[in-house]
C-alpha atoms as a PDB file:
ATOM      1  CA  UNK A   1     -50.763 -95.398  44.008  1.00  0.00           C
ATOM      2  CA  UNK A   2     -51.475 -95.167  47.468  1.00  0.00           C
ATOM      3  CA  UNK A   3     -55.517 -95.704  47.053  1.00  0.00           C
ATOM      4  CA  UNK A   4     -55.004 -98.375  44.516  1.00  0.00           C
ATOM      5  CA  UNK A   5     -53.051-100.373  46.980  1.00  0.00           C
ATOM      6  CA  UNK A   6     -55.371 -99.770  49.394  1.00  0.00           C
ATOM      7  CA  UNK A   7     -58.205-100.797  47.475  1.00  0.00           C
ATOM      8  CA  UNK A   8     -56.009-104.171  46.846  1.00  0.00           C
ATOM      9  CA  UNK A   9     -55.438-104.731  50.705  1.00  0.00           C
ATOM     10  CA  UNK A  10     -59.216-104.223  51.043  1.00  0.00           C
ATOM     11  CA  UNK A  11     -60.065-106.729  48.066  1.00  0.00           C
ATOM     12  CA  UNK A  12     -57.798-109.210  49.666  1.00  0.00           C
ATOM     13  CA  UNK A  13     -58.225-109.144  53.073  1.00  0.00           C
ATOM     14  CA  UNK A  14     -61.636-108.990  53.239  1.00  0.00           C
ATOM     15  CA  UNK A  15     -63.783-111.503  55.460  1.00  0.00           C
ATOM     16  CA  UNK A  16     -66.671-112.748  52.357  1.00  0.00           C
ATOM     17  CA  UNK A  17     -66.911-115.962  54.593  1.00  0.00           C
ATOM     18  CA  UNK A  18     -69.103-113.882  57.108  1.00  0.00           C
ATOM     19  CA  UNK A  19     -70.390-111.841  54.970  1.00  0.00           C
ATOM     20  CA  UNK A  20     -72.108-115.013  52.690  1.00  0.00           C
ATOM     21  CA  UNK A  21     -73.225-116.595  56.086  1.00  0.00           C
ATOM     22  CA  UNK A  22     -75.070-113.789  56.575  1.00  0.00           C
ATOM     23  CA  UNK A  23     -77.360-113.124  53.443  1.00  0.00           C
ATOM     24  CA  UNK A  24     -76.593-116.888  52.675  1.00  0.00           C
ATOM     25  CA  UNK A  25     -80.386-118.067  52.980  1.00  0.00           C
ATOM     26  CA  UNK A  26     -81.411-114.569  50.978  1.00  0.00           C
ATOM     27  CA  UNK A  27     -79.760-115.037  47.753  1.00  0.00           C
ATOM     28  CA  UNK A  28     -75.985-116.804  47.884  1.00  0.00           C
ATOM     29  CA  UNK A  29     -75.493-117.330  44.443  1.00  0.00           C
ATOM     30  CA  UNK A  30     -76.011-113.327  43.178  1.00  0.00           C
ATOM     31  CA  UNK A  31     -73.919-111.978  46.130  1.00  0.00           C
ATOM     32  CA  UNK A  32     -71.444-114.325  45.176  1.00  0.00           C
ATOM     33  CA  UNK A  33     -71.544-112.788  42.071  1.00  0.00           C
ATOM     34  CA  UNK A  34     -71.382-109.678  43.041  1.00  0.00           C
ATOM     35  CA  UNK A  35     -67.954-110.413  45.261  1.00  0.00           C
ATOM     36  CA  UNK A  36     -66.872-111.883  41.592  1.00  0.00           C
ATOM     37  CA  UNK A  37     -67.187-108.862  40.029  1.00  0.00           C
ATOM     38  CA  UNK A  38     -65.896-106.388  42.066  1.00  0.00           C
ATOM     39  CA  UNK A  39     -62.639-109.229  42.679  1.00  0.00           C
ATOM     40  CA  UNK A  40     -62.662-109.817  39.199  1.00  0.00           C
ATOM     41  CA  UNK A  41     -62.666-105.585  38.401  1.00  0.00           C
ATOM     42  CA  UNK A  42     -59.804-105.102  40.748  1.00  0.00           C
ATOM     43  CA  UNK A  43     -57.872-107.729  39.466  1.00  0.00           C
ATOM     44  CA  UNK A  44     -57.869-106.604  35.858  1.00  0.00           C
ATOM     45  CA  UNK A  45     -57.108-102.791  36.911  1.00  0.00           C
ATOM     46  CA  UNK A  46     -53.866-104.855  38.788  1.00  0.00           C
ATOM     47  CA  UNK A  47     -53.127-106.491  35.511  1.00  0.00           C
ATOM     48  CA  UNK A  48     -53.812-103.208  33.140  1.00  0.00           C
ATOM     49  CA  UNK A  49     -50.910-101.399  35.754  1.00  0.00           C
ATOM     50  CA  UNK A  50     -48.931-104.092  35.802  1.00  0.00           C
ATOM     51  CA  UNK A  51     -48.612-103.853  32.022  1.00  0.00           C
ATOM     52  CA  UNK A  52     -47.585-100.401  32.412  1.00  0.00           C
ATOM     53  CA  UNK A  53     -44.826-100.726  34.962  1.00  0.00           C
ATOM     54  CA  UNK A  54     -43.513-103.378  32.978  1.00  0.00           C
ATOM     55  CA  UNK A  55     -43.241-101.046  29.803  1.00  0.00           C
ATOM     56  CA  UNK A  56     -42.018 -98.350  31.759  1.00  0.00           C
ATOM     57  CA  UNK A  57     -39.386-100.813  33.635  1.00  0.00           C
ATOM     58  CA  UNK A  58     -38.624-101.667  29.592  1.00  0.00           C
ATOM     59  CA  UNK A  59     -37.811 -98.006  28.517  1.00  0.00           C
ATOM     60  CA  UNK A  60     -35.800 -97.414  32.078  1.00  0.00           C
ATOM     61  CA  UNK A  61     -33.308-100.268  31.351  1.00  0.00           C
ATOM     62  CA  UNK A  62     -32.983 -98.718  27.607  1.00  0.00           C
ATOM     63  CA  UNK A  63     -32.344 -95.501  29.173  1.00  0.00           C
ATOM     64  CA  UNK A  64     -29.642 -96.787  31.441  1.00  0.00           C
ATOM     65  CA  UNK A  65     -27.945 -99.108  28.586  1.00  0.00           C
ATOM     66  CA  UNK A  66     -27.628 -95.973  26.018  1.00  0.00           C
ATOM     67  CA  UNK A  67     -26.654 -93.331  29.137  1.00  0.00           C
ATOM     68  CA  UNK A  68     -24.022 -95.913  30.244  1.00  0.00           C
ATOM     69  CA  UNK A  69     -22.668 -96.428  26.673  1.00  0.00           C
ATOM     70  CA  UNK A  70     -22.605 -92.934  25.846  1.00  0.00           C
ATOM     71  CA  UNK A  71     -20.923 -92.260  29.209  1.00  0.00           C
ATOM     72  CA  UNK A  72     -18.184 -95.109  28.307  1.00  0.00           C
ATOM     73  CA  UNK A  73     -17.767 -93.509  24.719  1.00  0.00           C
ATOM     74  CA  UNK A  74     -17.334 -89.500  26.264  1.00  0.00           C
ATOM     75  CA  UNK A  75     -14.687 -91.281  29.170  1.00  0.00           C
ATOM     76  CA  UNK A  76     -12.961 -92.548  25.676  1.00  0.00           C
ATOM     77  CA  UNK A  77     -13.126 -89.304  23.910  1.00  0.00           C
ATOM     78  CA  UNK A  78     -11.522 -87.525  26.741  1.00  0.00           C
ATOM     79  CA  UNK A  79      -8.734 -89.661  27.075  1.00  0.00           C
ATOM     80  CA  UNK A  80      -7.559 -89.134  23.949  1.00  0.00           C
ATOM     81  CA  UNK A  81      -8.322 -85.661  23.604  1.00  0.00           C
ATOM     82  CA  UNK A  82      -6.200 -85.160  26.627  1.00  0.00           C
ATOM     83  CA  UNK A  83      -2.823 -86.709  24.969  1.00  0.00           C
ATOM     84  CA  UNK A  84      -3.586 -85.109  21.513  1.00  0.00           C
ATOM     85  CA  UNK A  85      -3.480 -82.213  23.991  1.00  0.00           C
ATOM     86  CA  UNK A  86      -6.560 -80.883  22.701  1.00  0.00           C
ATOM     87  CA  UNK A  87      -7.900 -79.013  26.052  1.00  0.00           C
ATOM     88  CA  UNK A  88     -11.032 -77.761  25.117  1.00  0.00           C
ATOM     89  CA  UNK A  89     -12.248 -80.996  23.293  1.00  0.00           C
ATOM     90  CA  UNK A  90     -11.180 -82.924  26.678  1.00  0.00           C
ATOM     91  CA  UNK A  91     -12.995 -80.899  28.856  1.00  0.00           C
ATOM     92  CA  UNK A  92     -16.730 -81.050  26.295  1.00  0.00           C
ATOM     93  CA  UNK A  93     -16.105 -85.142  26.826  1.00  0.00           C
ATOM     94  CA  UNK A  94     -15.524 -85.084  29.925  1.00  0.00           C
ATOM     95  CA  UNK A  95     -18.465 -82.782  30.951  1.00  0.00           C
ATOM     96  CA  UNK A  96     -20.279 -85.159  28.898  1.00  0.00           C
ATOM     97  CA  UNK A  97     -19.374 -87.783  30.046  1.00  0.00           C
ATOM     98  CA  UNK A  98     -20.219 -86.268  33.158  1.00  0.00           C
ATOM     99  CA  UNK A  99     -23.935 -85.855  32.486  1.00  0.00           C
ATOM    100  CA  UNK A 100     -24.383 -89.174  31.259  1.00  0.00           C
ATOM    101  CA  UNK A 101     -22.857 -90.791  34.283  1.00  0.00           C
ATOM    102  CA  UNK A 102     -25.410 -88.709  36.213  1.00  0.00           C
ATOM    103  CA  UNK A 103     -28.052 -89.431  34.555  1.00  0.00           C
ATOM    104  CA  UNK A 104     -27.186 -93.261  34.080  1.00  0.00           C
ATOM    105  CA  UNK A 105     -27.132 -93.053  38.112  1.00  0.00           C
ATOM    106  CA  UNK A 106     -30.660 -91.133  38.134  1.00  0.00           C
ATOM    107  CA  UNK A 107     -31.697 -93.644  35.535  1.00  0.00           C
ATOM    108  CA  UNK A 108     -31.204 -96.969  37.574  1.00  0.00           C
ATOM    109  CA  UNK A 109     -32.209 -95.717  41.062  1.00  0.00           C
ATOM    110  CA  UNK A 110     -35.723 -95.482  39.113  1.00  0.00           C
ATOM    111  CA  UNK A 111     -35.124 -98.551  37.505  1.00  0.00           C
ATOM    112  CA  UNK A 112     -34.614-100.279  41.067  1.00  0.00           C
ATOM    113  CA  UNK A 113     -37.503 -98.519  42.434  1.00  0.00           C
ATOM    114  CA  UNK A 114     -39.717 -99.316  39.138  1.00  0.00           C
ATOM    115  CA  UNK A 115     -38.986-103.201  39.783  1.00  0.00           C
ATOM    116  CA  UNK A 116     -39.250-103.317  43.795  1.00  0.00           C
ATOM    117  CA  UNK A 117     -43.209-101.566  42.753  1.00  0.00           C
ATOM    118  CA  UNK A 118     -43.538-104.418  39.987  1.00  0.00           C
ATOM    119  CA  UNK A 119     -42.239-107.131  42.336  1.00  0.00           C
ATOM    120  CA  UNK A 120     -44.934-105.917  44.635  1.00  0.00           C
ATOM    121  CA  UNK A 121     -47.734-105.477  42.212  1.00  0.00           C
ATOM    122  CA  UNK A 122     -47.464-109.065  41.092  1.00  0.00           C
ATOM    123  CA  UNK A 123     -47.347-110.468  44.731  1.00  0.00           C
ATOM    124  CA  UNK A 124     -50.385-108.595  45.752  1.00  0.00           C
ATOM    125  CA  UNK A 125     -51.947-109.323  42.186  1.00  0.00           C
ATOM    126  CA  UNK A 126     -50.847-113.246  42.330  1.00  0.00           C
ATOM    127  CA  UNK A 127     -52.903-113.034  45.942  1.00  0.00           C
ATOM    128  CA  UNK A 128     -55.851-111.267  44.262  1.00  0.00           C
ATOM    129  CA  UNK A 129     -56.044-114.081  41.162  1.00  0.00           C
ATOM    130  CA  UNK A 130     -55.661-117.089  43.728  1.00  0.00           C
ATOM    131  CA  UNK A 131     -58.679-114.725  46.090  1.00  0.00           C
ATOM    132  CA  UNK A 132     -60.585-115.339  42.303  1.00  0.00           C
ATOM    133  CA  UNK A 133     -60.151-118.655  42.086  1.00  0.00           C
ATOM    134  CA  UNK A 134     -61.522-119.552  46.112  1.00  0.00           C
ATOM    135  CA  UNK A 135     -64.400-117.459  45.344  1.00  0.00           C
ATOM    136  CA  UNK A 136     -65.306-119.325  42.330  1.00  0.00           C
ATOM    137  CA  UNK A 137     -64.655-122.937  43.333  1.00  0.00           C
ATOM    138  CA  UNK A 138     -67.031-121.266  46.456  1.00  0.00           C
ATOM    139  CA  UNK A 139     -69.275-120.654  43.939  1.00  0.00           C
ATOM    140  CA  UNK A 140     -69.813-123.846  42.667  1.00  0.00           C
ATOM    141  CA  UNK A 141     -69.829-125.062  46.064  1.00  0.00           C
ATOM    142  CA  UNK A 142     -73.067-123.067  46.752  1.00  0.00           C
ATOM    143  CA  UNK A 143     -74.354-123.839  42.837  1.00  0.00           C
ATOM    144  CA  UNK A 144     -74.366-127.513  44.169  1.00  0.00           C
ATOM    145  CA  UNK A 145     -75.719-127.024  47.767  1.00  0.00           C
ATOM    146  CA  UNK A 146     -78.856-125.000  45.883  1.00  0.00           C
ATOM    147  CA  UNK A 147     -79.534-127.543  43.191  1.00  0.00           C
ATOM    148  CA  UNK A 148     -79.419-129.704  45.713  1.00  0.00           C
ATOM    149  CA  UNK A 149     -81.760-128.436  47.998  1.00  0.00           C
ATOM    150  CA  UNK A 150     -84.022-127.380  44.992  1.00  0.00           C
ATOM    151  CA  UNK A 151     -84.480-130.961  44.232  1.00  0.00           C
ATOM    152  CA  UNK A 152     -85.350-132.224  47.638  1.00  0.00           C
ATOM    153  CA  UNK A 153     -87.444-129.354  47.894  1.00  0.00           C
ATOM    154  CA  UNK A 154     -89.237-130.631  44.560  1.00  0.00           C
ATOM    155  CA  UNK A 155     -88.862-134.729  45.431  1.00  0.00           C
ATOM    156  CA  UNK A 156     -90.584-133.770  48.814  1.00  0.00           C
ATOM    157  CA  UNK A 157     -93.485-132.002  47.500  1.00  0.00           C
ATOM    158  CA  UNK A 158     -94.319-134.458  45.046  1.00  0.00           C
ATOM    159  CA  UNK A 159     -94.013-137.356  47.893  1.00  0.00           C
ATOM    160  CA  UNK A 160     -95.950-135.475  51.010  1.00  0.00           C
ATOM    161  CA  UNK A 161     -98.717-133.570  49.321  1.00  0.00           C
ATOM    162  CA  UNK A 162    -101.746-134.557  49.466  1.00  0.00           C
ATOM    163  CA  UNK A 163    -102.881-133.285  46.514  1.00  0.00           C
ATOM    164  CA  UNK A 164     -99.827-134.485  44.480  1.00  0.00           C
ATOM    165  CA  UNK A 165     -99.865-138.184  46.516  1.00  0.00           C
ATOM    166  CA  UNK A 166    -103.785-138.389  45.081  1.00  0.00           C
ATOM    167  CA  UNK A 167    -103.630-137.537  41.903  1.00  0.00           C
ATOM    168  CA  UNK A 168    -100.581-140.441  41.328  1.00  0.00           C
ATOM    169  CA  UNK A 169    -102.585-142.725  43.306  1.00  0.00           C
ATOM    170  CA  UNK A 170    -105.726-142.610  41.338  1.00  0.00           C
ATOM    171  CA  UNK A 171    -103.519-142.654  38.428  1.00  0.00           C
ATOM    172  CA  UNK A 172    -102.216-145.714  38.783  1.00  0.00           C
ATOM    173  CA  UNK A 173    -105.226-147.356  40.041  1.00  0.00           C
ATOM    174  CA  UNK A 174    -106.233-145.964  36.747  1.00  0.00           C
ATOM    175  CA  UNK A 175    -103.825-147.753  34.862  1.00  0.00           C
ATOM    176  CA  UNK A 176    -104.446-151.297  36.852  1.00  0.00           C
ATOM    177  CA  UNK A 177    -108.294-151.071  35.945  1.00  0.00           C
ATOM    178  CA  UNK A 178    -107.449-150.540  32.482  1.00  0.00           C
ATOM    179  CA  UNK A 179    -105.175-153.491  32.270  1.00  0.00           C
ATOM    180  CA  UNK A 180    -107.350-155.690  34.661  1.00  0.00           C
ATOM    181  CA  UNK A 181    -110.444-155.001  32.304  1.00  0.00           C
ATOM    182  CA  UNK A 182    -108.084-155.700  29.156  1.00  0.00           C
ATOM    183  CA  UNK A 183    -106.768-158.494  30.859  1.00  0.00           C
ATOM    184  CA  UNK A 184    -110.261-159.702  30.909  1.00  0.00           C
ATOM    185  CA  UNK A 185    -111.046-159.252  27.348  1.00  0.00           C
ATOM    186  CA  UNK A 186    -108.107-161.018  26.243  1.00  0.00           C
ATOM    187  CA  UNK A 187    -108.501-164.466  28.747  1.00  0.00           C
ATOM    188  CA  UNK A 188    -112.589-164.259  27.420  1.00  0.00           C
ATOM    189  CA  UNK A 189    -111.608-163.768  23.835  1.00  0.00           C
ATOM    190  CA  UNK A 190    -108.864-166.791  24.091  1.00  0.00           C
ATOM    191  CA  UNK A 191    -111.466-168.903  26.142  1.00  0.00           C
ATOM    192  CA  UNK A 192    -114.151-168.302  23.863  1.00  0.00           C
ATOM    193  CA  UNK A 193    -111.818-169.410  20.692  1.00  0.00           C
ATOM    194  CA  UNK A 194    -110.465-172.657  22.806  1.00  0.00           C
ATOM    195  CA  UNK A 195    -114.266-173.798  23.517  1.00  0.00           C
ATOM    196  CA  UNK A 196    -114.533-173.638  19.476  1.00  0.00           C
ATOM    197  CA  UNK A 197    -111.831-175.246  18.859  1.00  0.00           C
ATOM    198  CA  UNK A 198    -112.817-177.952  21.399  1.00  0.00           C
ATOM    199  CA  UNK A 199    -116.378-178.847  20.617  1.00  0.00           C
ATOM    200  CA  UNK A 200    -115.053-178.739  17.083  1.00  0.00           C
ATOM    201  CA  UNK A 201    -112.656-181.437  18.140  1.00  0.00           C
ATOM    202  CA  UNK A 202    -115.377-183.415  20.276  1.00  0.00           C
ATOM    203  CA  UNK A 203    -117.796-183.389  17.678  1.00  0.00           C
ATOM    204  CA  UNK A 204    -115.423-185.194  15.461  1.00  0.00           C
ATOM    205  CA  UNK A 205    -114.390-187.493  17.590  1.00  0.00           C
ATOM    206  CA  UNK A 206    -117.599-188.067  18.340  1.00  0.00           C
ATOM    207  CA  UNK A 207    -118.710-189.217  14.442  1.00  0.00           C
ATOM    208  CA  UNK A 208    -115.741-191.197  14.158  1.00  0.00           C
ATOM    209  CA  UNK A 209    -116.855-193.109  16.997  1.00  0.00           C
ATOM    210  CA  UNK A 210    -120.228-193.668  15.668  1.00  0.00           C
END
């Protein structure tokens, strides 16, 4: 119990902000990760013991409920064994009733000991789940900051290098031939068709005249 809460402290307490600072520029996102796990490992061993002190605090308070009752029934018993005058059967109840007063006693300074240790497990594992949760929304902190710089890092290759700046200008000068030259086609196919259709027109004009 001792290493397991010591292993908790550790989990808890631990410094990841200089740790990431550190190895931030190497690899954030897997050490991250890796902090995840381990935080994530911990706090379901919490939860699995957790479980089990609350089943165990379950069977203590059953314990104490039947000892009690059974105490309050031998108490009864004795009573009125004593005015039937029945000696012997008075003194059976009331050693029994003896035993189960004892062990009702036994049974709930465990049961007050079980619930101070669950009180205290679900602190420290209320601590470890809210450790979870800044160590993912840190996550996506750092998700964001690398896409981020990923797509600067792309954006400014594409804009400074050379080789990349060429090939998209002679592209598009490319393109602006093309539609210069089918530009060119089009106004000399139109012009051609209008200089029909105008000598066509002068030409009749023309014998009208006449």
């Amino acid at each position: 119990m001792t290493n397991l809460f010591t292993r908790i402290k550790n989990t808890i307490t631990a410094d990841l902000n200089e740790a990431l600072d550190k190895k931030e520029n190497q690899n954030p996102i897997a050490l991250l990760n890796q902090y995840l796990r381990q935080c994530e490992q911990e706090t379901e061993k919490v939860g699995k013991l957790i479980d089990r002190q609350t089943s165990l605090k379950d069977e203590f308070t059953k314990e104490l409920q039947q000892s009690e009752e059974m105490a309050g029934k031998r108490k009864y018993q004795a009573e009125v064994a004593l005015k039937a005058g029945e000696t012997e059967l008075y003194q059976f109840a009331a050693d029994e009733q003896q035993v189960y007063s004892d062990r009702a006693e036994r049974v709930r300074s465990s049961l007050e000991q079980v619930n101070g240790q669950l009180g205290e497990l679900e602190r420290k594992h209320g601590e470890m789940k809210n450790k979870l949760k800044d160590m993912q929304l840190r996550r996506m902190e750092l998700m964001g900051r690398e896409n981020v710089t990923r797509a600067n890092h792309r954006i400014n290759h594409v804009l400074e290098t050379n080789t990349y700046s060429n090939k998209s200008i002679t592209r598009f000068e490319e393109i602006e031939n093309y539609i210069d030259t089918l530009e060119n086609q089009v106004n000399r196919k139109y012009n051609q068709s209008t200089i029909d259709s105008r000598i066509e027109q002068l030409e009749k004009e023309m014998k009208i005249s006449n």
